[in-house]
PDB file of N, CA and C in Angstrom:
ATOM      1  N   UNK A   1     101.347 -44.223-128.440  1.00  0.00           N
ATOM      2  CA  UNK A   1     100.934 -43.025-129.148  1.00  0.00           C
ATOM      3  C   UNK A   1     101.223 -41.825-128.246  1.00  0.00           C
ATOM      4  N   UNK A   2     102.053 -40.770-128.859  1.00  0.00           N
ATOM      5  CA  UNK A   2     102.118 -39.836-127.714  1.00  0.00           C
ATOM      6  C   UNK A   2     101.210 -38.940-127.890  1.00  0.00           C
ATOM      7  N   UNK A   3     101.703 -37.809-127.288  1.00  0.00           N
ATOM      8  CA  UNK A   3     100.129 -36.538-127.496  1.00  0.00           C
ATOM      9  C   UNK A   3      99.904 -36.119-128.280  1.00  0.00           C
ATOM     10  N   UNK A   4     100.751 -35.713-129.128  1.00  0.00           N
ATOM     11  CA  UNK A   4     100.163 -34.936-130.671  1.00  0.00           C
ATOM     12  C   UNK A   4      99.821 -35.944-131.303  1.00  0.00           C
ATOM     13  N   UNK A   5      99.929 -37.171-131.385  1.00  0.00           N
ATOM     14  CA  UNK A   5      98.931 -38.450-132.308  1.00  0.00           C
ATOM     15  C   UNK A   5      97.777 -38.760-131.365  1.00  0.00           C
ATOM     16  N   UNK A   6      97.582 -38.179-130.654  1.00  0.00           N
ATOM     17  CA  UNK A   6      96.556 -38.451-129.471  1.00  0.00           C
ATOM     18  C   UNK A   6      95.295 -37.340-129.862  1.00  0.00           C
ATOM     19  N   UNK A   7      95.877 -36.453-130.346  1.00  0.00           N
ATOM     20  CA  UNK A   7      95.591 -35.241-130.843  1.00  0.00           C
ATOM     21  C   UNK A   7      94.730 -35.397-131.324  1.00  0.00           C
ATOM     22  N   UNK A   8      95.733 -36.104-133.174  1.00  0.00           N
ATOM     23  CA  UNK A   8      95.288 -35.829-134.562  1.00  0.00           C
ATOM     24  C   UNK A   8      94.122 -36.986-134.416  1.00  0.00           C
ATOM     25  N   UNK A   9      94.040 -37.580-133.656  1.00  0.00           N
ATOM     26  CA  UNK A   9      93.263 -39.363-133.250  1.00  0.00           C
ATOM     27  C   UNK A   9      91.699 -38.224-133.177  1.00  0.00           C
ATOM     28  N   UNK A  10      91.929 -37.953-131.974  1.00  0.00           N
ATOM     29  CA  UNK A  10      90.897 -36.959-131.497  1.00  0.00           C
ATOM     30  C   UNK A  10      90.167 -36.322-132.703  1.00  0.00           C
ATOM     31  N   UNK A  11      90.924 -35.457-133.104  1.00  0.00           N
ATOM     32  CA  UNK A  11      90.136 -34.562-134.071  1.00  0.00           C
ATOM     33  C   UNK A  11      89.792 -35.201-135.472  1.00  0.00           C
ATOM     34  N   UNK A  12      90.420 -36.521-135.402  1.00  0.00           N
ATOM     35  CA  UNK A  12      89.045 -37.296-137.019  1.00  0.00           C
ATOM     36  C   UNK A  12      88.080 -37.923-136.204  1.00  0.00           C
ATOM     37  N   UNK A  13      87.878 -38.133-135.162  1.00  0.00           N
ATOM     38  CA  UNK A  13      86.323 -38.532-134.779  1.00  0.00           C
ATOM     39  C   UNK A  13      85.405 -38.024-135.495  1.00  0.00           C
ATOM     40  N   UNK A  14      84.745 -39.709-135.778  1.00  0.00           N
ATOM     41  CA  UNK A  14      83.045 -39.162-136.221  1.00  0.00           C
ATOM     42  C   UNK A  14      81.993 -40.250-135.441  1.00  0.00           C
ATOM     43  N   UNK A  15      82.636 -40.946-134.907  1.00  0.00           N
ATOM     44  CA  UNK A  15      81.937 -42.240-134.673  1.00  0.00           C
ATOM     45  C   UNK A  15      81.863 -42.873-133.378  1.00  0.00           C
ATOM     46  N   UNK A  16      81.294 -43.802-132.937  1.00  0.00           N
ATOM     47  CA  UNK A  16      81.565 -44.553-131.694  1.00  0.00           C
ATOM     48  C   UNK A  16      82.940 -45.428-131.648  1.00  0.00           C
ATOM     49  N   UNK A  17      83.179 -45.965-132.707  1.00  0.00           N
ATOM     50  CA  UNK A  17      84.160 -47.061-132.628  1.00  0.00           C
ATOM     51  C   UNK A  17      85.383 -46.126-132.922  1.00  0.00           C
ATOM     52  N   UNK A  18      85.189 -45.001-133.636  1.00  0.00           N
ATOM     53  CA  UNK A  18      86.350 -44.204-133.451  1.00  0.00           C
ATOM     54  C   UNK A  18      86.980 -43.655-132.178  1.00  0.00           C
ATOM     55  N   UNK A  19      86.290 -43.188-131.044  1.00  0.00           N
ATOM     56  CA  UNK A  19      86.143 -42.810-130.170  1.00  0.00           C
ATOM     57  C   UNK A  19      86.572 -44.018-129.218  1.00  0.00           C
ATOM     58  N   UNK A  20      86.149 -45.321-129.145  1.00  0.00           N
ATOM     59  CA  UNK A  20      86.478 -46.650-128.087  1.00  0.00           C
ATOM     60  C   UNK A  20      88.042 -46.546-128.542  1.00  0.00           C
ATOM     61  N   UNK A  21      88.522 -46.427-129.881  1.00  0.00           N
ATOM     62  CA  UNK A  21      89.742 -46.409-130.575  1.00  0.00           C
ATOM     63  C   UNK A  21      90.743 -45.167-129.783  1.00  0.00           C
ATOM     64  N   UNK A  22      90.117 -44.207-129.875  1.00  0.00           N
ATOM     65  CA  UNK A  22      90.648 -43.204-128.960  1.00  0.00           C
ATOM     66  C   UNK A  22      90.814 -43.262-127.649  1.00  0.00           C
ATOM     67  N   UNK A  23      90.083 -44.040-126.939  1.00  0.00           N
ATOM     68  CA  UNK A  23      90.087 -44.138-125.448  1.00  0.00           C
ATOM     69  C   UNK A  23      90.871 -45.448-124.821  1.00  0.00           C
ATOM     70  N   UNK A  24      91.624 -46.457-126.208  1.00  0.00           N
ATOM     71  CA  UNK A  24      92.253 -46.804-126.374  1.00  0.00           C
ATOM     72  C   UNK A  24      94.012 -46.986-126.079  1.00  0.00           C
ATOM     73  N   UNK A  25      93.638 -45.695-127.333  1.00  0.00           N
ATOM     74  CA  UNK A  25      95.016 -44.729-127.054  1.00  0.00           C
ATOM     75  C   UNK A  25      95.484 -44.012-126.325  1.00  0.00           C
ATOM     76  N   UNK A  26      94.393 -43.166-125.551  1.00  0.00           N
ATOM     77  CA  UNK A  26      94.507 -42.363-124.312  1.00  0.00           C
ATOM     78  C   UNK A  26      95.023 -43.169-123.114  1.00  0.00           C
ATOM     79  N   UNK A  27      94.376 -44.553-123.359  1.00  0.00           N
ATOM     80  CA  UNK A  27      94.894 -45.296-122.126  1.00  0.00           C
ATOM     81  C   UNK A  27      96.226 -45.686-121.909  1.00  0.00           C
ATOM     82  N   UNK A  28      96.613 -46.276-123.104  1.00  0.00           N
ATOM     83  CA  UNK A  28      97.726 -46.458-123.731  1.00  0.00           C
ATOM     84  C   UNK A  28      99.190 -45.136-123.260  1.00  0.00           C
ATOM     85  N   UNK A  29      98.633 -43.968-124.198  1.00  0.00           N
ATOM     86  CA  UNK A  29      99.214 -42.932-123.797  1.00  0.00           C
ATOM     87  C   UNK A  29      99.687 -42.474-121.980  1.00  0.00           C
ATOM     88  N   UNK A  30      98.884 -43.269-121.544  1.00  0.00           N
ATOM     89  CA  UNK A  30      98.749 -43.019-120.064  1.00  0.00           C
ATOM     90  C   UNK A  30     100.027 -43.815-119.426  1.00  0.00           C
ATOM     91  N   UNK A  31      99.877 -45.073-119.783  1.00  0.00           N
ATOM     92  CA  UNK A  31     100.664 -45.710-119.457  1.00  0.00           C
ATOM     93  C   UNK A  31     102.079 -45.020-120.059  1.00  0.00           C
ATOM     94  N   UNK A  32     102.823 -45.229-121.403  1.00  0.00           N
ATOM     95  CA  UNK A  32     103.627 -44.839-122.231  1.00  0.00           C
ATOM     96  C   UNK A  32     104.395 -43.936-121.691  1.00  0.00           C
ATOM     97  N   UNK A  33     103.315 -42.538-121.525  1.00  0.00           N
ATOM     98  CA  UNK A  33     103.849 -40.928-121.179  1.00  0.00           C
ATOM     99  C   UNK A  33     103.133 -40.675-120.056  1.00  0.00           C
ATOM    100  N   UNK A  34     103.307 -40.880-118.538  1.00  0.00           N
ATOM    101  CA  UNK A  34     102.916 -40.442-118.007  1.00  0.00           C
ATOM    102  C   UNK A  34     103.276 -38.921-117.518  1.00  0.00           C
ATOM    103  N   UNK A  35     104.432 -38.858-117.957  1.00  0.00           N
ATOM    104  CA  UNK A  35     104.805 -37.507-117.616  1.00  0.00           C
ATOM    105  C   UNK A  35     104.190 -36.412-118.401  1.00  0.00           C
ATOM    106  N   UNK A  36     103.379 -36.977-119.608  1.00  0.00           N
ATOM    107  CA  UNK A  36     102.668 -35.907-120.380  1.00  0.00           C
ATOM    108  C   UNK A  36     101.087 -35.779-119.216  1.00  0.00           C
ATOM    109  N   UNK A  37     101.227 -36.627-117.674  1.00  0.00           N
ATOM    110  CA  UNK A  37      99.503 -36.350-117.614  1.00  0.00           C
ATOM    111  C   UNK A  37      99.667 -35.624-116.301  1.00  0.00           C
ATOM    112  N   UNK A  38      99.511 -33.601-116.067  1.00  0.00           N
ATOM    113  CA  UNK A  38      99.486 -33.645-115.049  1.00  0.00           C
ATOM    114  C   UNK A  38      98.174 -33.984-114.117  1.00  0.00           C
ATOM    115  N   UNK A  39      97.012 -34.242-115.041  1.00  0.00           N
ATOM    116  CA  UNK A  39      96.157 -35.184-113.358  1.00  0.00           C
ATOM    117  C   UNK A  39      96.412 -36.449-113.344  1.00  0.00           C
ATOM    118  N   UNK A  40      97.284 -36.821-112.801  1.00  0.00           N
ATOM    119  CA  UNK A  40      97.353 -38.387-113.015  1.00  0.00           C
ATOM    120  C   UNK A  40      96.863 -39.106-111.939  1.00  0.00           C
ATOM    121  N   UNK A  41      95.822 -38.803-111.232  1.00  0.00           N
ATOM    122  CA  UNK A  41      95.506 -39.439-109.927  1.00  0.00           C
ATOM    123  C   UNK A  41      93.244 -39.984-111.195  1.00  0.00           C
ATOM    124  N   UNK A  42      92.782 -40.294-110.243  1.00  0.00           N
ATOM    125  CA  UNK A  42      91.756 -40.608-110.572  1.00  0.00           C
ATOM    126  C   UNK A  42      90.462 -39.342-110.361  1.00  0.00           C
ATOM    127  N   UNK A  43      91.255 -38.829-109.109  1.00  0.00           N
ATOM    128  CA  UNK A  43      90.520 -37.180-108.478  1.00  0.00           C
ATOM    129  C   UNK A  43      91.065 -36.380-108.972  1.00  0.00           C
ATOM    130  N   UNK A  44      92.327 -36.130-109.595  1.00  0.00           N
ATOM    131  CA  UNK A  44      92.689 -35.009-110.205  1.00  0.00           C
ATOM    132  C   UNK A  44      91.879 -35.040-111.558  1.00  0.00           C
ATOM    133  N   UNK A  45      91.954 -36.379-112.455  1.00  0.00           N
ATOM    134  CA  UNK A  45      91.558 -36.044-113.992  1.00  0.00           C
ATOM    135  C   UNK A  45      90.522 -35.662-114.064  1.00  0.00           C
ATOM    136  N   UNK A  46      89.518 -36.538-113.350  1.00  0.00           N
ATOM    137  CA  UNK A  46      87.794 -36.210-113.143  1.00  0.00           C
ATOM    138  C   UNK A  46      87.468 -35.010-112.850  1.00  0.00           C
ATOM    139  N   UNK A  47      88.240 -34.376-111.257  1.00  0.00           N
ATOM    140  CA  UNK A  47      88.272 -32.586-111.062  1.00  0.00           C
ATOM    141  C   UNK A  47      88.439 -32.314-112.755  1.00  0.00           C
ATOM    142  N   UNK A  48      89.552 -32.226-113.230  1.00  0.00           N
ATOM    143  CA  UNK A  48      89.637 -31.574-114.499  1.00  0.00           C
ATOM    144  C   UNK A  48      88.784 -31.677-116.008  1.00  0.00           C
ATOM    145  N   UNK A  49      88.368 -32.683-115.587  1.00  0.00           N
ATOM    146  CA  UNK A  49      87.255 -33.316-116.940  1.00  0.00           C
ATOM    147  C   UNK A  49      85.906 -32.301-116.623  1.00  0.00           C
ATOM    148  N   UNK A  50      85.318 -32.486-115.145  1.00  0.00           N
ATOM    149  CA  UNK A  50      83.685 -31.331-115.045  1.00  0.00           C
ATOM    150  C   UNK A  50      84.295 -30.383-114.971  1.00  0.00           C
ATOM    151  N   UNK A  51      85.839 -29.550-115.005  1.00  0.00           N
ATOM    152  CA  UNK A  51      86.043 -28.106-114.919  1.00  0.00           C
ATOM    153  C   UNK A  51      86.273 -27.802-116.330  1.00  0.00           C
ATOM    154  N   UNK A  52      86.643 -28.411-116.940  1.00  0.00           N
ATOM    155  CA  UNK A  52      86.879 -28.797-118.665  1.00  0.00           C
ATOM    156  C   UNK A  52      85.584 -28.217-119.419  1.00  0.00           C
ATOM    157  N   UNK A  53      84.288 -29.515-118.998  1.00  0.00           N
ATOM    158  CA  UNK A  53      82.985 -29.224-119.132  1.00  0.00           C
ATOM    159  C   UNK A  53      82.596 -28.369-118.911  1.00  0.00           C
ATOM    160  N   UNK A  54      82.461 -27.548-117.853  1.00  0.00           N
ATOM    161  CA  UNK A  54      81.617 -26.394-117.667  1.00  0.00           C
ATOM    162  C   UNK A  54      82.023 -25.080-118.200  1.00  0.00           C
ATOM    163  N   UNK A  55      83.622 -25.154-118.540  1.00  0.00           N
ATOM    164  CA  UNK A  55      83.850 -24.008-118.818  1.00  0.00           C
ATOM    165  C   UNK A  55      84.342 -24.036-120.400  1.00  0.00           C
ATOM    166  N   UNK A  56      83.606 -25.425-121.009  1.00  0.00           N
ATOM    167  CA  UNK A  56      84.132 -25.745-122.621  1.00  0.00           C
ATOM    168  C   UNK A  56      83.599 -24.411-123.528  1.00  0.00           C
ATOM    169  N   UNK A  57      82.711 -23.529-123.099  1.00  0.00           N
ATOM    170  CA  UNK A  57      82.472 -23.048-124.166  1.00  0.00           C
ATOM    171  C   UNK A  57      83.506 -21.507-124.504  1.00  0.00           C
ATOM    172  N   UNK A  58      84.146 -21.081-123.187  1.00  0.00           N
ATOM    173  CA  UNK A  58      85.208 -20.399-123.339  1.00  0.00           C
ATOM    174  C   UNK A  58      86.510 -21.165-124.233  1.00  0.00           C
ATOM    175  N   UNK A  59      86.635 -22.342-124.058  1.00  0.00           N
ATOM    176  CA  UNK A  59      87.838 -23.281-124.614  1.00  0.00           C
ATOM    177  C   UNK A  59      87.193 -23.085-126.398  1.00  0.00           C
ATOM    178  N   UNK A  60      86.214 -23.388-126.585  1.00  0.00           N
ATOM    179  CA  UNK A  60      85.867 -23.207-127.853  1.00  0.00           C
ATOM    180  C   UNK A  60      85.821 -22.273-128.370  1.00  0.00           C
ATOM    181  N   UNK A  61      85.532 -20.927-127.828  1.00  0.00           N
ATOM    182  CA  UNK A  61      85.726 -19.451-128.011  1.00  0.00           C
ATOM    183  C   UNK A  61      87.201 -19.168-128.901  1.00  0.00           C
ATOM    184  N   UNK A  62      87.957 -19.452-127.227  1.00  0.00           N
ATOM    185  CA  UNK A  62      89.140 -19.393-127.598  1.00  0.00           C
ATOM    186  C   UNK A  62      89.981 -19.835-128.889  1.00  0.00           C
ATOM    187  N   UNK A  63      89.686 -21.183-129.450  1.00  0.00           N
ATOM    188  CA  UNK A  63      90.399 -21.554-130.529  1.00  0.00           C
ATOM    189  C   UNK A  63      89.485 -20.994-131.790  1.00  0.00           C
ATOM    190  N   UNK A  64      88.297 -20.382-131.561  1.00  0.00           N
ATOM    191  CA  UNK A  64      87.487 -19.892-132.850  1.00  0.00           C
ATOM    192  C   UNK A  64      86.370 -21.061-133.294  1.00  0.00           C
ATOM    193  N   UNK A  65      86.073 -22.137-132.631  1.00  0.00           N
ATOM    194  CA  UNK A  65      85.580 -22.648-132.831  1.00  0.00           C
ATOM    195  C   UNK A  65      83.814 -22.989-131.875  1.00  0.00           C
ATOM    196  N   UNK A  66      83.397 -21.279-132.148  1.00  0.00           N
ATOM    197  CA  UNK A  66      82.553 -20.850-131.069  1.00  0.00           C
ATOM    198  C   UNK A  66      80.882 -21.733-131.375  1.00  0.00           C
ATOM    199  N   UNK A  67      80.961 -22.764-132.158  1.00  0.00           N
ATOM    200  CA  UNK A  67      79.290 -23.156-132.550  1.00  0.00           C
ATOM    201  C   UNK A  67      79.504 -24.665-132.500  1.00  0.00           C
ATOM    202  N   UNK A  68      80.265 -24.950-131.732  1.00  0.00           N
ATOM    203  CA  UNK A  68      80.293 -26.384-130.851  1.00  0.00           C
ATOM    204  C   UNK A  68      79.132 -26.643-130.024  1.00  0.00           C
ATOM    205  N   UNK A  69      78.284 -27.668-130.696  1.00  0.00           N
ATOM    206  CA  UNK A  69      76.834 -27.931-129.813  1.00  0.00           C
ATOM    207  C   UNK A  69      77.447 -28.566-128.700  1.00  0.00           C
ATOM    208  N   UNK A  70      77.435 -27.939-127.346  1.00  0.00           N
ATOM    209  CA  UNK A  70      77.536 -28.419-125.828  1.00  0.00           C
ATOM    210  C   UNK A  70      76.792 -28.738-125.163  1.00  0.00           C
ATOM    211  N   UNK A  71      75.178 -28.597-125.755  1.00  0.00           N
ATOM    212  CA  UNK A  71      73.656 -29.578-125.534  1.00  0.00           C
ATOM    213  C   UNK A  71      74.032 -30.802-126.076  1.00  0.00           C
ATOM    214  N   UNK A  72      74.643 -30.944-127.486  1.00  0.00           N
ATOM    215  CA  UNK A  72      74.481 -32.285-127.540  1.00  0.00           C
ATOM    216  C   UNK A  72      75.500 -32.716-128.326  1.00  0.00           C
ATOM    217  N   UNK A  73      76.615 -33.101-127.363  1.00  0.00           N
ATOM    218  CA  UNK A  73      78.266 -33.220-127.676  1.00  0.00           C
ATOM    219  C   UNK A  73      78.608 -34.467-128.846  1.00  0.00           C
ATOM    220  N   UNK A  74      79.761 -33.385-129.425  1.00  0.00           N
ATOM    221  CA  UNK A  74      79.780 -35.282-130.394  1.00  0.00           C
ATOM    222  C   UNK A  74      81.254 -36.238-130.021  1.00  0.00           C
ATOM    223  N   UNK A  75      81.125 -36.739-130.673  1.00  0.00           N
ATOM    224  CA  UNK A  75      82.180 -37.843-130.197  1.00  0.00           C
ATOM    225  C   UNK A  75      83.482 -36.747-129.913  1.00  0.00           C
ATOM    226  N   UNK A  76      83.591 -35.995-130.704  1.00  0.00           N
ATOM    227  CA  UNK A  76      84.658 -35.802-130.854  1.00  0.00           C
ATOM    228  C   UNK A  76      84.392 -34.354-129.769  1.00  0.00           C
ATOM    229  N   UNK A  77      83.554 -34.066-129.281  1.00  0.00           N
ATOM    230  CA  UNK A  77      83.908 -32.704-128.082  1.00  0.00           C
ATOM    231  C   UNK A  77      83.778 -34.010-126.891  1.00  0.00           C
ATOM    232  N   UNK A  78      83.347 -34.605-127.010  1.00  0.00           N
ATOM    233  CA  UNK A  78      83.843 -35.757-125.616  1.00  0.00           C
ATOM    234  C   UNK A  78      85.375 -36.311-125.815  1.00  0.00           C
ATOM    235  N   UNK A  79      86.173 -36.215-126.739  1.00  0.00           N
ATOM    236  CA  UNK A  79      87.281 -36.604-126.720  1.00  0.00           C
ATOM    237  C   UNK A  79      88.203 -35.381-126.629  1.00  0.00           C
ATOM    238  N   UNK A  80      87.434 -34.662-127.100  1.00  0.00           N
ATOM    239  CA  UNK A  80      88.805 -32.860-126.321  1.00  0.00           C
ATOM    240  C   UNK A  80      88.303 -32.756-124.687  1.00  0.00           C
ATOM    241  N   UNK A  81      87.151 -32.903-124.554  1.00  0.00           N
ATOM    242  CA  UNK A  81      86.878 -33.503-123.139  1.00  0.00           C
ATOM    243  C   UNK A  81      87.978 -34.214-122.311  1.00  0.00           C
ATOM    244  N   UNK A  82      88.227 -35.120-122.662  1.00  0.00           N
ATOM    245  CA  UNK A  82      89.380 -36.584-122.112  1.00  0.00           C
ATOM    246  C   UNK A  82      90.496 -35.605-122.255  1.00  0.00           C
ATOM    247  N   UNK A  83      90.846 -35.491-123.701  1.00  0.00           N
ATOM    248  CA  UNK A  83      91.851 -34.579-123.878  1.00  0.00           C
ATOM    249  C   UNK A  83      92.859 -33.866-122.893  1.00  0.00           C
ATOM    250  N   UNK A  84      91.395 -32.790-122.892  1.00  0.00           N
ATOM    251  CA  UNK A  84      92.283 -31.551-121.665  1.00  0.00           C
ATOM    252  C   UNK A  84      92.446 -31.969-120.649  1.00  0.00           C
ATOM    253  N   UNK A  85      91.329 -33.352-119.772  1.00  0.00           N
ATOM    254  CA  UNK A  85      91.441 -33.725-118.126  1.00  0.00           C
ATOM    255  C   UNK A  85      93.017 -34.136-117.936  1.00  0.00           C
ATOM    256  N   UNK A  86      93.832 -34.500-118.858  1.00  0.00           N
ATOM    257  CA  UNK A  86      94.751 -34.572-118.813  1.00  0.00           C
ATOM    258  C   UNK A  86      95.766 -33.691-118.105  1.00  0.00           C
ATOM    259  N   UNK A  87      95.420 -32.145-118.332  1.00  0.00           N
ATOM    260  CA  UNK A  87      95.793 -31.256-118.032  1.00  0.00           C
ATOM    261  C   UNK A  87      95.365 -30.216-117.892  1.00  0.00           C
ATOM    262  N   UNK A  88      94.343 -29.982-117.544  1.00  0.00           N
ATOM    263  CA  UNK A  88      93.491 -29.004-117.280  1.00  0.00           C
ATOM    264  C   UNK A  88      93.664 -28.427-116.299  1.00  0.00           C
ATOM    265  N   UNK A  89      93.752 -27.588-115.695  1.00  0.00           N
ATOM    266  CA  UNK A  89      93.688 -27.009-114.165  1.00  0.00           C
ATOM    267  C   UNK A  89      92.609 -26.032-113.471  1.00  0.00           C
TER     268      UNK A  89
END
């Protein structure tokens, strides 16, 4: 699965098993395209996953999607989570 089906995966989350399904694919994707991951170390993605987090509510701003509960995330803001560690900086 490359990134834009990695994407569209992401954004129908509603569920847990949707989400194991996604993390799936992400893994998958990892392997496949690595050249799509610039943290590809274990310290780079993680750096990018809590810099992701803390600063998600500007990221949500940004696309207009400013009333994203970040008290209490759903499957699917934990998977734009994964998402960006990909490439986040």
């Amino acid at each position: 699965m490359d990134g834009d089906q990695l994407v569209d995966l992401a954004q129908g989350l509603t569920d847990r098993r949707g989400f194991l399904e996604f993390l799936d694919a992400l893994i998958e994707n990892r392997r496949q395209y690595p050249e799509e991951w610039e943290n590809n170390t274990l310290e780079l993605f993680l750096t990018a996953f809590a810099q992701f987090t803390s600063n998600a509510e500007g990221y949500y701003q940004n696309i207009g999607n400013p009333d994203v509960d970040l008290q209490n995330p759903s499957w699917r803001t934990l998977a734009d989570a994964f998402l960006a560690a990909k490439v986040y900086e």
